[in-house]
PDB file of N, CA and C in Angstrom:
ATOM      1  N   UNK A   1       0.824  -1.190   0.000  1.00  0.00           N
ATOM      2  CA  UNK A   1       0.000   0.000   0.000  1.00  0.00           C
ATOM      3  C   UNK A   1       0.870   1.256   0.000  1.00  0.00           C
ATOM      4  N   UNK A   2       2.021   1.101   0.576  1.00  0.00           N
ATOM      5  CA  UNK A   2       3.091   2.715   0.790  1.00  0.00           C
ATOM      6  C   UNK A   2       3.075   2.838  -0.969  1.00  0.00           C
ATOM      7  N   UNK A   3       3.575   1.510  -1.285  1.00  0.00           N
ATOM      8  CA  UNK A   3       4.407   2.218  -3.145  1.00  0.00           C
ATOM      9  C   UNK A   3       2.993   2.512  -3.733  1.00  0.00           C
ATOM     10  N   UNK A   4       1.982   2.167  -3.228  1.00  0.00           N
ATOM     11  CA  UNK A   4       0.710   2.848  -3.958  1.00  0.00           C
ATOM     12  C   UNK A   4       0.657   3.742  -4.134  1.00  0.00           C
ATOM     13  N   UNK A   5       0.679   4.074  -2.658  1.00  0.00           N
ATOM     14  CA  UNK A   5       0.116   5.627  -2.206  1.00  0.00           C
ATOM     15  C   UNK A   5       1.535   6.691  -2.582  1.00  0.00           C
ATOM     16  N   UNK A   6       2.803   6.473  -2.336  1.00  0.00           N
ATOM     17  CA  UNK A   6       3.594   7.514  -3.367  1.00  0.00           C
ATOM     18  C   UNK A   6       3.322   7.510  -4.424  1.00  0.00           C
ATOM     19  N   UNK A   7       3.226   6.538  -5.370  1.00  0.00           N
ATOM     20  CA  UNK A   7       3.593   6.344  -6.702  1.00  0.00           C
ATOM     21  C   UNK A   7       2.587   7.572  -6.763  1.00  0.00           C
ATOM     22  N   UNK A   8       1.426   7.687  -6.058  1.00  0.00           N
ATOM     23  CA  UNK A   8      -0.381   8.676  -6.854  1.00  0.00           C
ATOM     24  C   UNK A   8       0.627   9.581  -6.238  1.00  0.00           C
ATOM     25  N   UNK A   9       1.138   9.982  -4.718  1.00  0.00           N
ATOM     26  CA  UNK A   9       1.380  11.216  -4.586  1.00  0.00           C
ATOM     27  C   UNK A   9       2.003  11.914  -5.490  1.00  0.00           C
ATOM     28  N   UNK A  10       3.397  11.517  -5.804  1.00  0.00           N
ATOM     29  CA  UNK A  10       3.801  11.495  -6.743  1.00  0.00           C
ATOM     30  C   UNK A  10       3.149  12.444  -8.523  1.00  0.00           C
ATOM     31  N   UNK A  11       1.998  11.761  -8.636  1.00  0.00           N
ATOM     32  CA  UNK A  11       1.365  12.492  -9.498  1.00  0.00           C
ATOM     33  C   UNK A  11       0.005  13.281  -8.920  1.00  0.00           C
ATOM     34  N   UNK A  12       0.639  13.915  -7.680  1.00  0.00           N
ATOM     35  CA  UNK A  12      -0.810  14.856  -7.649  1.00  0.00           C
ATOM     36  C   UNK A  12      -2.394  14.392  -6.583  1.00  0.00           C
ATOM     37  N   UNK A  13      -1.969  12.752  -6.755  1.00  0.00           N
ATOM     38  CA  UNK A  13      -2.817  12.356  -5.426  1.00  0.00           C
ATOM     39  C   UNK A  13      -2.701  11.862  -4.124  1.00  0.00           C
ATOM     40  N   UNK A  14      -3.955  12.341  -3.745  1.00  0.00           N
ATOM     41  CA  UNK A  14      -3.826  11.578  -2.048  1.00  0.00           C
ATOM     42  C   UNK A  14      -4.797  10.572  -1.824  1.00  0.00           C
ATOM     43  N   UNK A  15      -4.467   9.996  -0.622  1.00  0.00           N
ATOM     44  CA  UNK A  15      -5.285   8.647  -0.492  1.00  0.00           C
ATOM     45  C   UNK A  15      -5.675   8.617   1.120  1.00  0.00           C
ATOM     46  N   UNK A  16      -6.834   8.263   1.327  1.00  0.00           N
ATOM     47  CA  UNK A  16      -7.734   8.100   2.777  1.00  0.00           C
ATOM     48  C   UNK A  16      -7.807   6.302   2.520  1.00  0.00           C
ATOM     49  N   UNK A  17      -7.741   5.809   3.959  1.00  0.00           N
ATOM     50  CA  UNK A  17      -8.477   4.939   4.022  1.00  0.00           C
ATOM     51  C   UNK A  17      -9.541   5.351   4.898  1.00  0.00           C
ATOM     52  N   UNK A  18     -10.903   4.266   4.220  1.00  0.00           N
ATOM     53  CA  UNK A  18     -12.599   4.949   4.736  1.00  0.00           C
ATOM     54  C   UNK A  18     -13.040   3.948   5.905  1.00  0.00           C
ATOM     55  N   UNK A  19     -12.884   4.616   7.111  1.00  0.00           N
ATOM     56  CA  UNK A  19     -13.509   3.468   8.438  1.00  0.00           C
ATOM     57  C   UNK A  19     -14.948   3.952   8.478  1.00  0.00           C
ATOM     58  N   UNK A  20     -15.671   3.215   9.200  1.00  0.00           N
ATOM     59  CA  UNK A  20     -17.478   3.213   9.417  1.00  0.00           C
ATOM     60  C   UNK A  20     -17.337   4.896   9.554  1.00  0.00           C
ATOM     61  N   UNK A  21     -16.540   5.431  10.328  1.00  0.00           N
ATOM     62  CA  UNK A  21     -17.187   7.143  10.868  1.00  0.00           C
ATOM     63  C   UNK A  21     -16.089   7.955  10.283  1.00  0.00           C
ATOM     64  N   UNK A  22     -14.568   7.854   9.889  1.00  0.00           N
ATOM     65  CA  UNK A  22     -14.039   9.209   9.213  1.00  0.00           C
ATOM     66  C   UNK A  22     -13.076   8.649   8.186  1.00  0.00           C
ATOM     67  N   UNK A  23     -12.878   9.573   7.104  1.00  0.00           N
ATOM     68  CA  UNK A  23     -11.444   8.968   6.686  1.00  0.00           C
ATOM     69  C   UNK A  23     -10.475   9.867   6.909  1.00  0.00           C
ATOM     70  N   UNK A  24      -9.263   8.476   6.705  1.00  0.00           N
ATOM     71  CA  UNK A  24      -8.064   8.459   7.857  1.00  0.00           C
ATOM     72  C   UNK A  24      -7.146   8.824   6.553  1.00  0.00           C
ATOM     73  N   UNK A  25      -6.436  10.078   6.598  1.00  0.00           N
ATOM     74  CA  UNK A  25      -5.051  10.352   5.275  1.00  0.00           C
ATOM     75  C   UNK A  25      -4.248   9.512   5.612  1.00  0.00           C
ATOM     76  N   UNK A  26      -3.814   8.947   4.782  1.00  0.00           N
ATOM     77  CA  UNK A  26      -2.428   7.863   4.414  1.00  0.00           C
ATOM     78  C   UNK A  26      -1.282   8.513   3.348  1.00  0.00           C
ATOM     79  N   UNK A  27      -1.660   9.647   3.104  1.00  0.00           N
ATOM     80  CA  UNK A  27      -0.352  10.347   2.045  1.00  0.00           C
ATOM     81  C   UNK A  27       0.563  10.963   2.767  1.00  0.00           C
ATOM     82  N   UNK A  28       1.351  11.122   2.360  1.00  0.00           N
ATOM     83  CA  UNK A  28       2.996  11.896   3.318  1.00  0.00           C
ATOM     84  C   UNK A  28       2.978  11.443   4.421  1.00  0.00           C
ATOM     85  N   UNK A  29       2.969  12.716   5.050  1.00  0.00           N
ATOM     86  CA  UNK A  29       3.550  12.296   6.869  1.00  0.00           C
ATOM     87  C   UNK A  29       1.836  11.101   7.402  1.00  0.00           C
ATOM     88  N   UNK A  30       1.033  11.514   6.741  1.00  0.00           N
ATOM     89  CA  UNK A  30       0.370  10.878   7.471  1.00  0.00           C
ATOM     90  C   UNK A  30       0.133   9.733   7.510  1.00  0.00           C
ATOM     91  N   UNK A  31       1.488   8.669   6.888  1.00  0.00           N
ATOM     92  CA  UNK A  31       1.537   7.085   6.242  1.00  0.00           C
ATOM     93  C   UNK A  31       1.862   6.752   7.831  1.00  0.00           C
ATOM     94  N   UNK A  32       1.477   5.492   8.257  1.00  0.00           N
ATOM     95  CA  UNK A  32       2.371   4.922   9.510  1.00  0.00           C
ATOM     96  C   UNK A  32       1.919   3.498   8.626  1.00  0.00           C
ATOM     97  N   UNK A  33       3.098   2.659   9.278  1.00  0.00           N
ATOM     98  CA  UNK A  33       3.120   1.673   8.793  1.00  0.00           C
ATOM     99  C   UNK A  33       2.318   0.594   9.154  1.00  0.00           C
ATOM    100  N   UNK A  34       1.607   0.544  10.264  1.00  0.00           N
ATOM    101  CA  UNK A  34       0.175  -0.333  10.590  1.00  0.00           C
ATOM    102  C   UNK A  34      -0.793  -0.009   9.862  1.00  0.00           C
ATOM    103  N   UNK A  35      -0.534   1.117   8.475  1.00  0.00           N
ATOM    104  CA  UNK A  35      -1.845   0.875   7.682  1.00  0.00           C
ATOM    105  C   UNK A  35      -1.475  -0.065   6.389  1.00  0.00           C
ATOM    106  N   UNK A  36      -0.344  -0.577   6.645  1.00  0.00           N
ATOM    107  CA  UNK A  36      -0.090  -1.936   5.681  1.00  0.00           C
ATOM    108  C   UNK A  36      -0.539  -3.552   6.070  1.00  0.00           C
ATOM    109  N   UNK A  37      -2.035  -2.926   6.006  1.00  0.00           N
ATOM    110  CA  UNK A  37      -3.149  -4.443   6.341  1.00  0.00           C
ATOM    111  C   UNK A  37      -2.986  -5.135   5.296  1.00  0.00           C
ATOM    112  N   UNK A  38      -3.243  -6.669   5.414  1.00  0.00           N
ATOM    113  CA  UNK A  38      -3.554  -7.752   4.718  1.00  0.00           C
ATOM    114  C   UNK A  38      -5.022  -7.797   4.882  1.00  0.00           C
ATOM    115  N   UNK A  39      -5.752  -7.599   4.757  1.00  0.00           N
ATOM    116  CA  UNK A  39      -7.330  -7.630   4.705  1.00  0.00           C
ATOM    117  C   UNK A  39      -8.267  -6.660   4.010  1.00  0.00           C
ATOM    118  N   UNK A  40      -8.915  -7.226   3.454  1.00  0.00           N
ATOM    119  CA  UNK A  40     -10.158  -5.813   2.112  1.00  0.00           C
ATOM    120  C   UNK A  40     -10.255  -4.550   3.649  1.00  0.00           C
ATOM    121  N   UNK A  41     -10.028  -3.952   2.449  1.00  0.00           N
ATOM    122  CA  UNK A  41     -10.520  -2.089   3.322  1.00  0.00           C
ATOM    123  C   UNK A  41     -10.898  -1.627   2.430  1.00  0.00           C
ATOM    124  N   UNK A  42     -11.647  -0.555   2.311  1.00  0.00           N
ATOM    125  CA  UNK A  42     -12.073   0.530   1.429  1.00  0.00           C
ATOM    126  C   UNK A  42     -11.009   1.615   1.627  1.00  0.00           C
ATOM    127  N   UNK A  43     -10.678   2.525   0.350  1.00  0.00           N
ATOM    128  CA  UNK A  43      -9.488   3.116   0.089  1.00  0.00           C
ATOM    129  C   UNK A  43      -9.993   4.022  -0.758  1.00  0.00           C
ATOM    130  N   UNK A  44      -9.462   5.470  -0.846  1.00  0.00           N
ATOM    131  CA  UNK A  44     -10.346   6.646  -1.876  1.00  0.00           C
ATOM    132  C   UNK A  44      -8.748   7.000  -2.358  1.00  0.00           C
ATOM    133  N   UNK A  45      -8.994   7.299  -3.544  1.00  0.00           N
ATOM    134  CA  UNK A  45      -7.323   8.196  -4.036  1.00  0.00           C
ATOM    135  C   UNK A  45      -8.113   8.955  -5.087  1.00  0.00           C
ATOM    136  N   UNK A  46      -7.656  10.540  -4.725  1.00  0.00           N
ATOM    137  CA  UNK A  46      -8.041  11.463  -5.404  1.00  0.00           C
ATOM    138  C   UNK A  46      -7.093  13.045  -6.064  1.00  0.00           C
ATOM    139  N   UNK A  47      -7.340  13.237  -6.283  1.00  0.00           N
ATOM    140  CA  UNK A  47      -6.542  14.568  -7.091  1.00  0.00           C
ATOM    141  C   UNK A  47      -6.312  15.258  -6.268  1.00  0.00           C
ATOM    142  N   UNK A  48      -5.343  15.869  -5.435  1.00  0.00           N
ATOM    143  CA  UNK A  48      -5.217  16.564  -4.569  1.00  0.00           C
ATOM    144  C   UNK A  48      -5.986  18.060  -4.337  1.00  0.00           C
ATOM    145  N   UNK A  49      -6.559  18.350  -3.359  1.00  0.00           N
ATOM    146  CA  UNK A  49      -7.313  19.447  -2.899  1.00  0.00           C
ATOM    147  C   UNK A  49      -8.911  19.391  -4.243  1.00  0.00           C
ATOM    148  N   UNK A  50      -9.104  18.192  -4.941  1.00  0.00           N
ATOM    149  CA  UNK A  50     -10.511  17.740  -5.586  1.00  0.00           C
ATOM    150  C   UNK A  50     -11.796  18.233  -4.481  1.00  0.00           C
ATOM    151  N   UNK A  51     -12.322  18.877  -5.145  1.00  0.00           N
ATOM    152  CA  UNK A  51     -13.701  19.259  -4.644  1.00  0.00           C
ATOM    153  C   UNK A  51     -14.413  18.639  -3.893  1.00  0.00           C
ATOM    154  N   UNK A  52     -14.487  17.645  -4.633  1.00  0.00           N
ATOM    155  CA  UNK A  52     -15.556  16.118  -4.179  1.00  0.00           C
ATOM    156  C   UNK A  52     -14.859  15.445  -3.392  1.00  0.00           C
ATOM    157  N   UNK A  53     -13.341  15.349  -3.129  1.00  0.00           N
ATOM    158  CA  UNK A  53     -12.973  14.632  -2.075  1.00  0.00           C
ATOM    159  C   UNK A  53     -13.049  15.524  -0.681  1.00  0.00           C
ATOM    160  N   UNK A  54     -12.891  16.879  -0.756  1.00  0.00           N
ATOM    161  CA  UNK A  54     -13.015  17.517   0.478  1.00  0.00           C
ATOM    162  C   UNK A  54     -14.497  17.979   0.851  1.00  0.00           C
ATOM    163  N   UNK A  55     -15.380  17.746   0.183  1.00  0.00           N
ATOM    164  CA  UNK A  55     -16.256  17.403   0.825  1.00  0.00           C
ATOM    165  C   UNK A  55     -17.101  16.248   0.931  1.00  0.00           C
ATOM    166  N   UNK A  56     -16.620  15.073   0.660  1.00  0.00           N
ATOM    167  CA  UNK A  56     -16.595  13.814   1.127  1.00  0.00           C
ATOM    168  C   UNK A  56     -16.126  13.679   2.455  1.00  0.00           C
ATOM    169  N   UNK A  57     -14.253  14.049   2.688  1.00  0.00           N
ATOM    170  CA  UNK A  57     -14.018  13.901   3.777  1.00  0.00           C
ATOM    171  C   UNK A  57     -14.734  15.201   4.960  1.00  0.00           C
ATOM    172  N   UNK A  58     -15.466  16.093   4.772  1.00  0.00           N
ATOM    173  CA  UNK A  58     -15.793  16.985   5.753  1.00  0.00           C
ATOM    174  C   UNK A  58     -17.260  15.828   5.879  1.00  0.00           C
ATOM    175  N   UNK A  59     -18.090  15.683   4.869  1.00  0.00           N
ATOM    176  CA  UNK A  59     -19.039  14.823   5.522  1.00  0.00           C
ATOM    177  C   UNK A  59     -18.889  13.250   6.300  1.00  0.00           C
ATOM    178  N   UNK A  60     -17.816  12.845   6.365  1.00  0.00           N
ATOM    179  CA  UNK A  60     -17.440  11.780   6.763  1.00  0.00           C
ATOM    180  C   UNK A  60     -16.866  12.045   8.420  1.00  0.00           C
ATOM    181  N   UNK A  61     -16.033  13.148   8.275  1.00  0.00           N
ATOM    182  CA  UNK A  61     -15.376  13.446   9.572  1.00  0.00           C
ATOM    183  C   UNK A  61     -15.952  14.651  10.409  1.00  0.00           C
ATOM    184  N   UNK A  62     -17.592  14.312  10.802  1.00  0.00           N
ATOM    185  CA  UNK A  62     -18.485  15.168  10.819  1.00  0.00           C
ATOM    186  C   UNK A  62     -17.719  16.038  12.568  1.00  0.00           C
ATOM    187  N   UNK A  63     -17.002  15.130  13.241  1.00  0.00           N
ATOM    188  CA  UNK A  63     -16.665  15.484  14.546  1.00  0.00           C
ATOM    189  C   UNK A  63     -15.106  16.511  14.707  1.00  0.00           C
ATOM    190  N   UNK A  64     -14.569  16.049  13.839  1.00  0.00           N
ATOM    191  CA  UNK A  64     -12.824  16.428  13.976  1.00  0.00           C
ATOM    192  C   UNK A  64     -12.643  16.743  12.194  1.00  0.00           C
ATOM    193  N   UNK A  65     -12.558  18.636  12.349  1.00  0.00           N
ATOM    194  CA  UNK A  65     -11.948  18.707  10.689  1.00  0.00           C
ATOM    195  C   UNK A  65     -10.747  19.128  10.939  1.00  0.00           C
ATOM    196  N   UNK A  66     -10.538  18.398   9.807  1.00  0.00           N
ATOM    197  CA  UNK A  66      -8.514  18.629   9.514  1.00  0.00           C
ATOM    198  C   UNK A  66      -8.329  19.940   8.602  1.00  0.00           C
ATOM    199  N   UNK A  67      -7.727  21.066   9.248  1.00  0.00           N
ATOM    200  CA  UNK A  67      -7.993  21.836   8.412  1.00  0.00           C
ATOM    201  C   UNK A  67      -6.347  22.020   6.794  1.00  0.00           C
ATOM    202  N   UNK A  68      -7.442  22.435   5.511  1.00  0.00           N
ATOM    203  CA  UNK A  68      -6.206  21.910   4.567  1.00  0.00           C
ATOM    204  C   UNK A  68      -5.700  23.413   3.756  1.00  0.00           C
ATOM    205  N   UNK A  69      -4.467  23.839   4.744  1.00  0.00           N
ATOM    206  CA  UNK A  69      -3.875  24.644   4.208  1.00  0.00           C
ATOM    207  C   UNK A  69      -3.486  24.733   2.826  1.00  0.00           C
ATOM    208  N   UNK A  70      -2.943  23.376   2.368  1.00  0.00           N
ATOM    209  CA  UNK A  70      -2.350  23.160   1.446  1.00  0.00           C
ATOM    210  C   UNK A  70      -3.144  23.405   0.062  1.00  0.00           C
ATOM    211  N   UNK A  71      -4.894  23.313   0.438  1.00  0.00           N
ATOM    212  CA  UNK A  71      -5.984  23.826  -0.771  1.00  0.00           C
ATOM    213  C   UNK A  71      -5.764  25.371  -0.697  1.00  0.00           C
ATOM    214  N   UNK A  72      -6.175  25.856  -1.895  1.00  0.00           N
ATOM    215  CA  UNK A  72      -6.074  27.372  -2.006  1.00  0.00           C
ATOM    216  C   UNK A  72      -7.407  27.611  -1.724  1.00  0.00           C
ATOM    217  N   UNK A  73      -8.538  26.601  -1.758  1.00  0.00           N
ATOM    218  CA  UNK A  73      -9.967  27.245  -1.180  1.00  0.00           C
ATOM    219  C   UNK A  73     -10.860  25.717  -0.927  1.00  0.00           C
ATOM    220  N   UNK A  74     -11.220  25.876   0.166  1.00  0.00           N
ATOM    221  CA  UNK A  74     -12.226  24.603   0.137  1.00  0.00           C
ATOM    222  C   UNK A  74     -13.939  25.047  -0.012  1.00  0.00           C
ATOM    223  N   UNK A  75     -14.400  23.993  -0.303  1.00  0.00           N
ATOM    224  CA  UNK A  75     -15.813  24.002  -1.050  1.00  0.00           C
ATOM    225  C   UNK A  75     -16.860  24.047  -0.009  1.00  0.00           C
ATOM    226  N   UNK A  76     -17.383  24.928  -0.608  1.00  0.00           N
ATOM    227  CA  UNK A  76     -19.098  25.058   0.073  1.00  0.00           C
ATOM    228  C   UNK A  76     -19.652  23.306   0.559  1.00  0.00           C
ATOM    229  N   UNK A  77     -20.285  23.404   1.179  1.00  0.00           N
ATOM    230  CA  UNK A  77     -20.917  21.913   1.601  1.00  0.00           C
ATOM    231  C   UNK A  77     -21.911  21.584   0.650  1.00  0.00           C
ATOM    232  N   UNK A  78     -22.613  20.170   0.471  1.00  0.00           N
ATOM    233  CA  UNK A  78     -23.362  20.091  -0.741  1.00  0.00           C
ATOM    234  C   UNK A  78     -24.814  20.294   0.565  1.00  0.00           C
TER     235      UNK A  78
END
């Protein structure tokens, strides 16, 4: 899953893995190596600062937002 998830960073994406209540960033610093499971997970990889992924993850992580400097603007809620 690491050479996955560089290879997309690499070109521009990032990657969440999706638990029942938030998703969890797995790109850059935020890789630790206990997210190299052997077992099906659900996994999102998207275009970095993508519309639809930041507000996916704001509706997902309805309790704790991560706020993302790194977007030049985040999106209205749907």
């Amino acid at each position: 899953m690491r050479k996955i998830t560089q290879a997309l960073e690499s070109w521009g994406y990032e990657c969440h893995l999706l638990s029942p209540t938030q998703m969890i960033p797995l790109s850059g610093e935020f890789w630790q190596d206990s997210y190299e499971i052997w077992y099906w997970s659900n996994f999102i990889c998207a275009q970095r600062c993508d519309a639809d992924l930041l507000r996916l993850a704001r509706a997902y992580n309805k309790e704790v937002q991560i706020p993302r400097p790194d977007c030049p603007s985040t999106p209205s809620p749907v």
